[in-house]
Protein backbone atom coordinates (compact mmCIF):
# COMPACT_ATOMS: atom_id res chain seq x y z
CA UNK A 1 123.93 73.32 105.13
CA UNK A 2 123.96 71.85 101.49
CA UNK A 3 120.98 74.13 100.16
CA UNK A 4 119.05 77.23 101.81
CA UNK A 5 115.77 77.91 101.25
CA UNK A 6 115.82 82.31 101.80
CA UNK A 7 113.41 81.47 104.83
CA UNK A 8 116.38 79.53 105.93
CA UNK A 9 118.88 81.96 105.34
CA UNK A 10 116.61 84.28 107.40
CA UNK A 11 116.61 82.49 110.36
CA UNK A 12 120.16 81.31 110.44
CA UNK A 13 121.47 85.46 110.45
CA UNK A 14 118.95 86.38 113.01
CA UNK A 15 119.96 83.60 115.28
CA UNK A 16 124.25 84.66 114.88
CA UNK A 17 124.42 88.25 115.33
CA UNK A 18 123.88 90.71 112.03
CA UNK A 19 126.63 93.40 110.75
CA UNK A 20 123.74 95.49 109.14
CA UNK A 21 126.42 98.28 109.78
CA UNK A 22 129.59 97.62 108.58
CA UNK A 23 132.79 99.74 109.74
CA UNK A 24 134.75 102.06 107.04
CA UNK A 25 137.50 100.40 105.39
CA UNK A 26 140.28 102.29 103.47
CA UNK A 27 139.83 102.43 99.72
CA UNK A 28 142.81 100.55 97.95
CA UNK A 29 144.08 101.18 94.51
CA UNK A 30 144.81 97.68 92.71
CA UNK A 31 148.23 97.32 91.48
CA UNK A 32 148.00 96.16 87.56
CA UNK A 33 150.32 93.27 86.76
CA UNK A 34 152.16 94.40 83.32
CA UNK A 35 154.79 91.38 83.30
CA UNK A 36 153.22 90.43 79.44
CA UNK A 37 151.13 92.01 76.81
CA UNK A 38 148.37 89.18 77.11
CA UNK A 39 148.11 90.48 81.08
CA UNK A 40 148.40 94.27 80.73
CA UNK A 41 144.61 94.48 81.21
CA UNK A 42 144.53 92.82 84.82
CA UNK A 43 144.10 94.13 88.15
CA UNK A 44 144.46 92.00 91.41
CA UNK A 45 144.03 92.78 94.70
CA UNK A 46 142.64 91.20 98.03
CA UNK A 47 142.52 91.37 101.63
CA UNK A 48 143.15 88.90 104.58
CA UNK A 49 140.70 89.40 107.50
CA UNK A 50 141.05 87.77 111.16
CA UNK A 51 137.45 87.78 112.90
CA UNK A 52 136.84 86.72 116.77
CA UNK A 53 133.36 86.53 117.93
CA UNK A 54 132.36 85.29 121.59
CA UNK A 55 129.19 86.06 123.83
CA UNK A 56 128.28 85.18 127.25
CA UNK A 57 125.89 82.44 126.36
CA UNK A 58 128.42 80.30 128.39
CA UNK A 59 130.85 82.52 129.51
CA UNK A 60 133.36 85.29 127.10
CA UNK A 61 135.97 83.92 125.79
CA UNK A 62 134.83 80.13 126.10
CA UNK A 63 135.20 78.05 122.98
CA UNK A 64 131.48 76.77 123.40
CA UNK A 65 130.57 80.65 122.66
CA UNK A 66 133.51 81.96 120.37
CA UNK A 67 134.48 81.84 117.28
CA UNK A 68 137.30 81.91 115.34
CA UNK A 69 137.55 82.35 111.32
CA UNK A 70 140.50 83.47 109.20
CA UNK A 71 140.25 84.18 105.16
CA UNK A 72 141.82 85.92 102.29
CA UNK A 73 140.15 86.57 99.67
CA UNK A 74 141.76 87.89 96.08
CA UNK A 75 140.12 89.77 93.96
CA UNK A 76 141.14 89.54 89.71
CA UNK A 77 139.60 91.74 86.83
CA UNK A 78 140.89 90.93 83.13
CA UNK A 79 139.59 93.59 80.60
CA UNK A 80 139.10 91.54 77.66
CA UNK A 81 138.50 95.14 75.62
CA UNK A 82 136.91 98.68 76.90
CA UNK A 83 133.77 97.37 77.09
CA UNK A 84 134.15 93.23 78.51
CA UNK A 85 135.65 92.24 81.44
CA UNK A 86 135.95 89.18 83.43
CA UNK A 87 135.85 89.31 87.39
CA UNK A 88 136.52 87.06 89.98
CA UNK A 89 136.67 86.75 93.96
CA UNK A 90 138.15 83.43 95.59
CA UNK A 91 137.73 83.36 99.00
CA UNK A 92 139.40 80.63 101.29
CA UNK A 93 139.01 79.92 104.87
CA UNK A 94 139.77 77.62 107.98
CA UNK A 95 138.74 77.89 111.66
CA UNK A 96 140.90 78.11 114.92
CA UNK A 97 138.38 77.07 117.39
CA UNK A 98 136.50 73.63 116.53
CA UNK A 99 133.28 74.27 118.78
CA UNK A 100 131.75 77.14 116.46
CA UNK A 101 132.67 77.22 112.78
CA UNK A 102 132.09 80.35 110.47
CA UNK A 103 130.55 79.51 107.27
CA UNK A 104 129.43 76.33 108.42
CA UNK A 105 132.60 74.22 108.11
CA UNK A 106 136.56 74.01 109.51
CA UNK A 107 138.17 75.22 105.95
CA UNK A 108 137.07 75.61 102.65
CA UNK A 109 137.24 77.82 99.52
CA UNK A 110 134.99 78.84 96.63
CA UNK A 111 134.49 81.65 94.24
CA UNK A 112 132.09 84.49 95.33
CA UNK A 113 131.60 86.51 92.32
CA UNK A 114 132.34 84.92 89.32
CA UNK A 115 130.74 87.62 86.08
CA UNK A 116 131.05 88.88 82.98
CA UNK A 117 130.76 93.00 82.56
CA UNK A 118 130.07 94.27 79.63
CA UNK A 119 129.06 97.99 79.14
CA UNK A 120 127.58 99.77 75.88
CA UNK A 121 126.46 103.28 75.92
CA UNK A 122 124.84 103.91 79.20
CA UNK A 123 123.81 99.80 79.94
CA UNK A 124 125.94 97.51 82.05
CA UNK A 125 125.46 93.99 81.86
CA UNK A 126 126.63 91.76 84.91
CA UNK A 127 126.01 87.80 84.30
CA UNK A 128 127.34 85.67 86.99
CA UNK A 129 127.85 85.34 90.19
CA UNK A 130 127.89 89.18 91.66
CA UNK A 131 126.92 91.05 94.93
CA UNK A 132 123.96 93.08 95.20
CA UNK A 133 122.65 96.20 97.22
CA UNK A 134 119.31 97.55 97.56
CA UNK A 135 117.03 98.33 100.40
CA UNK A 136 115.55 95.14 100.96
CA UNK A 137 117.11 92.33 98.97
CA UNK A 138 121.20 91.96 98.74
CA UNK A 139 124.31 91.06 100.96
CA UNK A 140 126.31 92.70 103.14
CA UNK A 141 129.77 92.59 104.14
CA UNK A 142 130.21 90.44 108.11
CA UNK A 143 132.32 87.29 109.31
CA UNK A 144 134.47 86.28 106.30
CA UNK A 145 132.50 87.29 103.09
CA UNK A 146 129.99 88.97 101.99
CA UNK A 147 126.32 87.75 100.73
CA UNK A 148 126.53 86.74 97.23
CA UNK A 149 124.27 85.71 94.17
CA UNK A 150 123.89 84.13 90.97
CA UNK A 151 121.94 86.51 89.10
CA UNK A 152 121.61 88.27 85.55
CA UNK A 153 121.72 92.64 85.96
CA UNK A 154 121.15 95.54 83.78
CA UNK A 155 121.75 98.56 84.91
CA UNK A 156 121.30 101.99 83.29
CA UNK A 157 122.41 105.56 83.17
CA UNK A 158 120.47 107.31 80.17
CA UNK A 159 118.58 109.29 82.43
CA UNK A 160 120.45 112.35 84.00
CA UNK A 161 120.88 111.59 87.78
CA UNK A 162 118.60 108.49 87.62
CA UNK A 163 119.98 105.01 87.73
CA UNK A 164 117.90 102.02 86.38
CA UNK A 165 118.27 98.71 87.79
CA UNK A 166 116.84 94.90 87.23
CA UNK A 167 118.61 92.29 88.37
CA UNK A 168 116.71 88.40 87.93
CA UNK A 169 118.56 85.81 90.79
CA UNK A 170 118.79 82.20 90.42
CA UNK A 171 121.14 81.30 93.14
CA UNK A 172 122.22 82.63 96.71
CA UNK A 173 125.25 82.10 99.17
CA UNK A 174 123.81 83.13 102.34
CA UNK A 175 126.19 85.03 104.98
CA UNK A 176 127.79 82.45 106.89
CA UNK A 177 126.31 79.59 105.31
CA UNK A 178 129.13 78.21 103.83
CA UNK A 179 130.43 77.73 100.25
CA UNK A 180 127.61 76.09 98.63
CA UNK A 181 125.16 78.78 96.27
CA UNK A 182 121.36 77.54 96.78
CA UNK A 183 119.04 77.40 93.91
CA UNK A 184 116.20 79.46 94.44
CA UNK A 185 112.62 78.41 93.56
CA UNK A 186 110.67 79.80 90.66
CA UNK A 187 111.09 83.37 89.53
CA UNK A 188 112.57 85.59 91.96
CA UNK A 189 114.10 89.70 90.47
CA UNK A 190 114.43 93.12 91.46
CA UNK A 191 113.50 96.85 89.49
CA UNK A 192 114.86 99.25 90.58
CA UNK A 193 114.68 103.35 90.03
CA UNK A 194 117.27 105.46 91.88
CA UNK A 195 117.14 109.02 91.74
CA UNK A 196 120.19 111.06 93.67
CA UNK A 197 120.47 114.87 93.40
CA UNK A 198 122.46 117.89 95.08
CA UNK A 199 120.16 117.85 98.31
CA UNK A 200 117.71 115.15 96.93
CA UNK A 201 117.66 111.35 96.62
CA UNK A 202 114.89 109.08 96.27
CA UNK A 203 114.50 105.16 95.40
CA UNK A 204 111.54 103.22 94.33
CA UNK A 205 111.85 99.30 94.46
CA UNK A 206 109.72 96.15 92.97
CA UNK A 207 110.65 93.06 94.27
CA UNK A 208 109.16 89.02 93.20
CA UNK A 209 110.47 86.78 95.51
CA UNK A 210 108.47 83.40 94.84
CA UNK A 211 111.01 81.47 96.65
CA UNK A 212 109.58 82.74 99.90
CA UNK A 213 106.05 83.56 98.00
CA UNK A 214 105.97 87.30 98.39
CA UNK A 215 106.24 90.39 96.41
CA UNK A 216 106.98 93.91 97.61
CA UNK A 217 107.24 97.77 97.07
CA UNK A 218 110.02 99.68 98.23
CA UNK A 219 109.75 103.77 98.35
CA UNK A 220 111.87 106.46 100.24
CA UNK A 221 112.84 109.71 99.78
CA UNK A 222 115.33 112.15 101.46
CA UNK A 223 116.63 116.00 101.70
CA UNK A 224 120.08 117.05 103.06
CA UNK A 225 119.15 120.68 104.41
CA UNK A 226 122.81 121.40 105.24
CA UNK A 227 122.46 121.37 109.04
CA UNK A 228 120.29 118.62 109.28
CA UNK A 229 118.69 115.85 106.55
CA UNK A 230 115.28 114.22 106.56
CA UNK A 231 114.35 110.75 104.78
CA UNK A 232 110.84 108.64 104.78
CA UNK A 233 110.50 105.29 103.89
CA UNK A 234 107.48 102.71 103.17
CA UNK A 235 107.32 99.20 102.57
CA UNK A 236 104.36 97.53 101.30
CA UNK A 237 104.21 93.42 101.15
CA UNK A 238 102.12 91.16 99.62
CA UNK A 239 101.96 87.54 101.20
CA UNK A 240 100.92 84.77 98.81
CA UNK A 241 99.79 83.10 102.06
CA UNK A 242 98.08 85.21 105.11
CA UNK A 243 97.70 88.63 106.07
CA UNK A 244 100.05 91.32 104.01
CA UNK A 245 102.20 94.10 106.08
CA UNK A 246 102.75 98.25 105.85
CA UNK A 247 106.03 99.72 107.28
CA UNK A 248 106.79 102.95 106.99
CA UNK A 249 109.77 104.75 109.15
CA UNK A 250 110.88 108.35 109.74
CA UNK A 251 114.80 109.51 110.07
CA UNK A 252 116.17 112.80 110.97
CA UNK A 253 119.86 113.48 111.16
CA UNK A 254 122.31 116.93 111.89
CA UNK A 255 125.56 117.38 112.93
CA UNK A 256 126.64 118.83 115.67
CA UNK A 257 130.27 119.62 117.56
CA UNK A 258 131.88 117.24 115.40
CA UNK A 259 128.70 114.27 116.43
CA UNK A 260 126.38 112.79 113.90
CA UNK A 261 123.76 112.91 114.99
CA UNK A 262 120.88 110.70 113.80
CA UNK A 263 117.37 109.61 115.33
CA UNK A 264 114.54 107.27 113.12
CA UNK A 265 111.34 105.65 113.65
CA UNK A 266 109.50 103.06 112.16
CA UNK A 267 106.23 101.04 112.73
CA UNK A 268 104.51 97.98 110.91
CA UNK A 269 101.06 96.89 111.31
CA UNK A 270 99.26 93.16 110.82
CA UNK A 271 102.65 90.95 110.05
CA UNK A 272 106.51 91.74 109.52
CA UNK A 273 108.06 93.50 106.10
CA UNK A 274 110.01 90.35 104.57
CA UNK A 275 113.34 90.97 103.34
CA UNK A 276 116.63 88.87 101.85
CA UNK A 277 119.29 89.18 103.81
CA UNK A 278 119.80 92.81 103.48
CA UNK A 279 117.21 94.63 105.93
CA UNK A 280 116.84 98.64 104.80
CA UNK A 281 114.67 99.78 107.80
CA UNK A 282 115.64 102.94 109.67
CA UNK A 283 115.56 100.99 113.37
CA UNK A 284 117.77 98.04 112.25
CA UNK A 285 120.86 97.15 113.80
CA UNK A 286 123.72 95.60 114.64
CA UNK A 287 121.56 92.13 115.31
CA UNK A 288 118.22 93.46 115.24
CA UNK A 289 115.69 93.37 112.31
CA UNK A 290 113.65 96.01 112.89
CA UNK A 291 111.40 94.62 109.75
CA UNK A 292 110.95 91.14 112.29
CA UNK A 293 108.20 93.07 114.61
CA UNK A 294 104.87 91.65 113.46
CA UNK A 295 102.83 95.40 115.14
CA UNK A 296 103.68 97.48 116.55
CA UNK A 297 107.21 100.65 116.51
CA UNK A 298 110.15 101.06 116.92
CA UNK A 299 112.98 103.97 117.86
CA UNK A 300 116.63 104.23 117.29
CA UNK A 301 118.95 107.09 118.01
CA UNK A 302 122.58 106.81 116.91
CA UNK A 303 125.60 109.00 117.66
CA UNK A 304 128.91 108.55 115.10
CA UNK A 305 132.31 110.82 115.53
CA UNK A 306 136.17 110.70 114.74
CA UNK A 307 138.66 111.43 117.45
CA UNK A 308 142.56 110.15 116.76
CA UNK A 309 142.08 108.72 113.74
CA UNK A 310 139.52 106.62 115.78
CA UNK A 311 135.84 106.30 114.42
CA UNK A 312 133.19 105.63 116.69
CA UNK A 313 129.44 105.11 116.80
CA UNK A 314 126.91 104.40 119.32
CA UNK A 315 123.47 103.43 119.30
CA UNK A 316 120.40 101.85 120.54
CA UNK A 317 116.69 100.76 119.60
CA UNK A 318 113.86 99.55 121.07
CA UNK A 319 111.20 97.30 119.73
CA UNK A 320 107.80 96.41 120.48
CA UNK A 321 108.24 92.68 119.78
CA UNK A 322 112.46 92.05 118.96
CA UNK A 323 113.09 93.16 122.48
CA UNK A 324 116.27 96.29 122.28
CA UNK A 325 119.46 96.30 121.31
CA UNK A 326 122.68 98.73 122.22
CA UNK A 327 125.62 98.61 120.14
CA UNK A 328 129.37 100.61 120.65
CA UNK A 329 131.52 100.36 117.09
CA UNK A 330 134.79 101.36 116.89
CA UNK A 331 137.20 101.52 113.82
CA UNK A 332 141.03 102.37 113.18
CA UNK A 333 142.75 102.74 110.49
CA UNK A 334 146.65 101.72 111.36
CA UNK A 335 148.09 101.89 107.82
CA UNK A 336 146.18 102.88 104.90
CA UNK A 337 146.13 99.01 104.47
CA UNK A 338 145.43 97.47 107.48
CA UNK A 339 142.39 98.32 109.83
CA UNK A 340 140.98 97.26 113.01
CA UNK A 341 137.26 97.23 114.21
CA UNK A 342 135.70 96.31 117.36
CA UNK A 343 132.00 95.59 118.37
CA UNK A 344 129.96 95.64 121.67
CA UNK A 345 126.57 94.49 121.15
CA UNK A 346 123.87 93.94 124.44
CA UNK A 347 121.23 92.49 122.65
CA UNK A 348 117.49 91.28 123.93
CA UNK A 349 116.00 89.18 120.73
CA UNK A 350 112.25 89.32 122.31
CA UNK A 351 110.82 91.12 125.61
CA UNK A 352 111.21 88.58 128.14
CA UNK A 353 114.47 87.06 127.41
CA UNK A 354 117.52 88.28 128.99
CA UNK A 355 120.19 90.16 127.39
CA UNK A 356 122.63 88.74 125.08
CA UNK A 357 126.14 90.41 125.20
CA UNK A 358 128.71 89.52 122.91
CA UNK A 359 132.20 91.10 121.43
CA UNK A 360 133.65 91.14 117.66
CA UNK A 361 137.32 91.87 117.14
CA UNK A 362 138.68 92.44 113.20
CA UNK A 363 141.44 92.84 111.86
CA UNK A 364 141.83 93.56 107.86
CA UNK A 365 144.91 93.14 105.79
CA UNK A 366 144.32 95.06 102.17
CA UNK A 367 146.69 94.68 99.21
């Protein structure tokens, strides 16, 4: 896949599994290589990640239905002063199992962020290629690499507690769709306002996406009580082409006995919420886009502990039109460098199919 449209991208994660949740890693100091003057200023660090993936399409474990990708990726920051720095993350890859390749080929390599950061007063300016987070437009972190995208941020802290963001994208790397960056038609950005607070946070999003000829508002709010937290959510979409969609979704959460405790609700009415890549509904998981249901609801209740150094969450959601979904994900931490994750997803992708069970197993290397 040479160039990806974001309708493209779209299908291609909804059809191979999702990693909307992605398990705790350990956080990793980067040592700082001092062997000159001229390289006193950079930090370099990385990871090496095994990931296994099979389903019972054709049977477990059969190469016609697993998968089989190893990578390391190495992260490098040069601080050309205070203020300017340089970052970069190469990522290289090959495949074990010839049947099913992750990111779309055998091997390969290419740079995933690639920026320049410079910060003055309270404004950060990231030009390059960069990852990006926000509710309903970004990347997350599955298979071998995370999302990434070509794209020109600001991002600002003069406000107290309030962080400004706008971010305008001109290329994207889907997840698992190999090493190439696809230009994106027309104008496509994101504003951002997010607001976080002792008990209260709140977010308000604008997004122009003419590549897939739709804009969008983003709003949610939430309160931690102490015992238990509240948030609300609402998405409004505006379709160059057809009927528009309103989502809104509901999430309550409390801890009990050493459980989280968490239980959400969302419902859209006349077409599906659009989103890029990242999907920031309450019901979402593992596979599921809980955005994808044209009308109708949808539930999810989720339970999360620790026990042996062993963290653990289960879930499940039901949809009116994506069918329901339960998901078991486990993560250890062995050293405070390496970790190992496993996840059990029974997935049905519409209401008359049948089930869809498949296993991940990763393993993570840090340095």
């Amino acid at each position: 896949m040479t160039k990806l449209s974001l309708v493209a991208i779209l299908a291609v994660s909804a059809a191979f599994a999702g990693g909307d949740i992605a398990p705790v890693e350990p956080v990793i100091e980067a040592p700082v290589v001092e062997a000159a003057a001229c390289n006193a200023n950079t930090t370099i660090s990385g990871k090496a990640v095994a990931y296994y993936y099979t389903d019972d399409s054709v049977d477990f474990f059969d190469n016609k239905s697993s998968s089989l990708g190893l990578a390391a990726t190495l992260d490098v920051t040069h601080n050309f002063t205070e203020n300017i720095s340089a970052n970069f993350s190469a990522v290289g890859f090959t495949n074990a199992i010839s049947d099913n390749y992750m990111d779309a080929q055998k091997s390969g390599a290419y740079f995933n962020v690639a920026n320049i950061t410079a910060t003055f007063a309270d404004t950060t300016a990231v030009l390059g290629r960069q990852l990006i987070n926000s509710p309903m437009f970004g990347g997350y972190d599955w298979l071998l690499a995370p999302a990434a995208f070509e794209a020109y941020t600001l991002v600002n802290n003069s406000i107290s507690n309030v962080t400004l963001v706008g971010t305008y994208v001109t290329k994207m790397r889907g997840n698992n769709s190999g090493s190439d960056f696809a230009k994106l038609s027309d104008d496509n950005y994101a504003l951002g306002a997010v607001y976080g607070a002792d008990a209260l946070s709140a977010s308000v999003w604008y997004y122009n996406i003419d590549d897939a000829d739709y804009t969008q508002v983003y709003v949610d709010a939430g309160y931690n009580f102490g015992m238990f937290n509240v948030a609300a959510q609402y998405v409004a979409t505006d379709y160059d082409l057809g009927q528009d969609s309103d989502a809104y979704g509901i999430k309550v959460g409390a801890t009990l006995a050493g459980f989280d405790l968490t239980a959400a609700y969302n419902d859209a009415s006349d077409r599906a919420a659009a989103f890029v890549s990242n999907n920031g509904l309450y019901t979402a998981q593992w596979n599921s886009a809980a955005s994808l249901d044209d009308i109708g609801s949808s539930w999810k209740v989720a339970a999360a502990t620790e026990f042996a150094g062993v963290s653990a969450e289960v879930s499940y959601a039901d949809y009116d039109v994506a069918g329901e979904e339960f998901d078991v994900i486990l993560g250890y931490g062995v050293t405070k460098c390496i970790s190992l994750d496993a996840i059990y997803a029974n997935t049905k992708y519409t209401e008359t199919e049948d089930a869809t069970q498949q296993l991940e197993f990763v393993a993570t290397y840090k340095f």
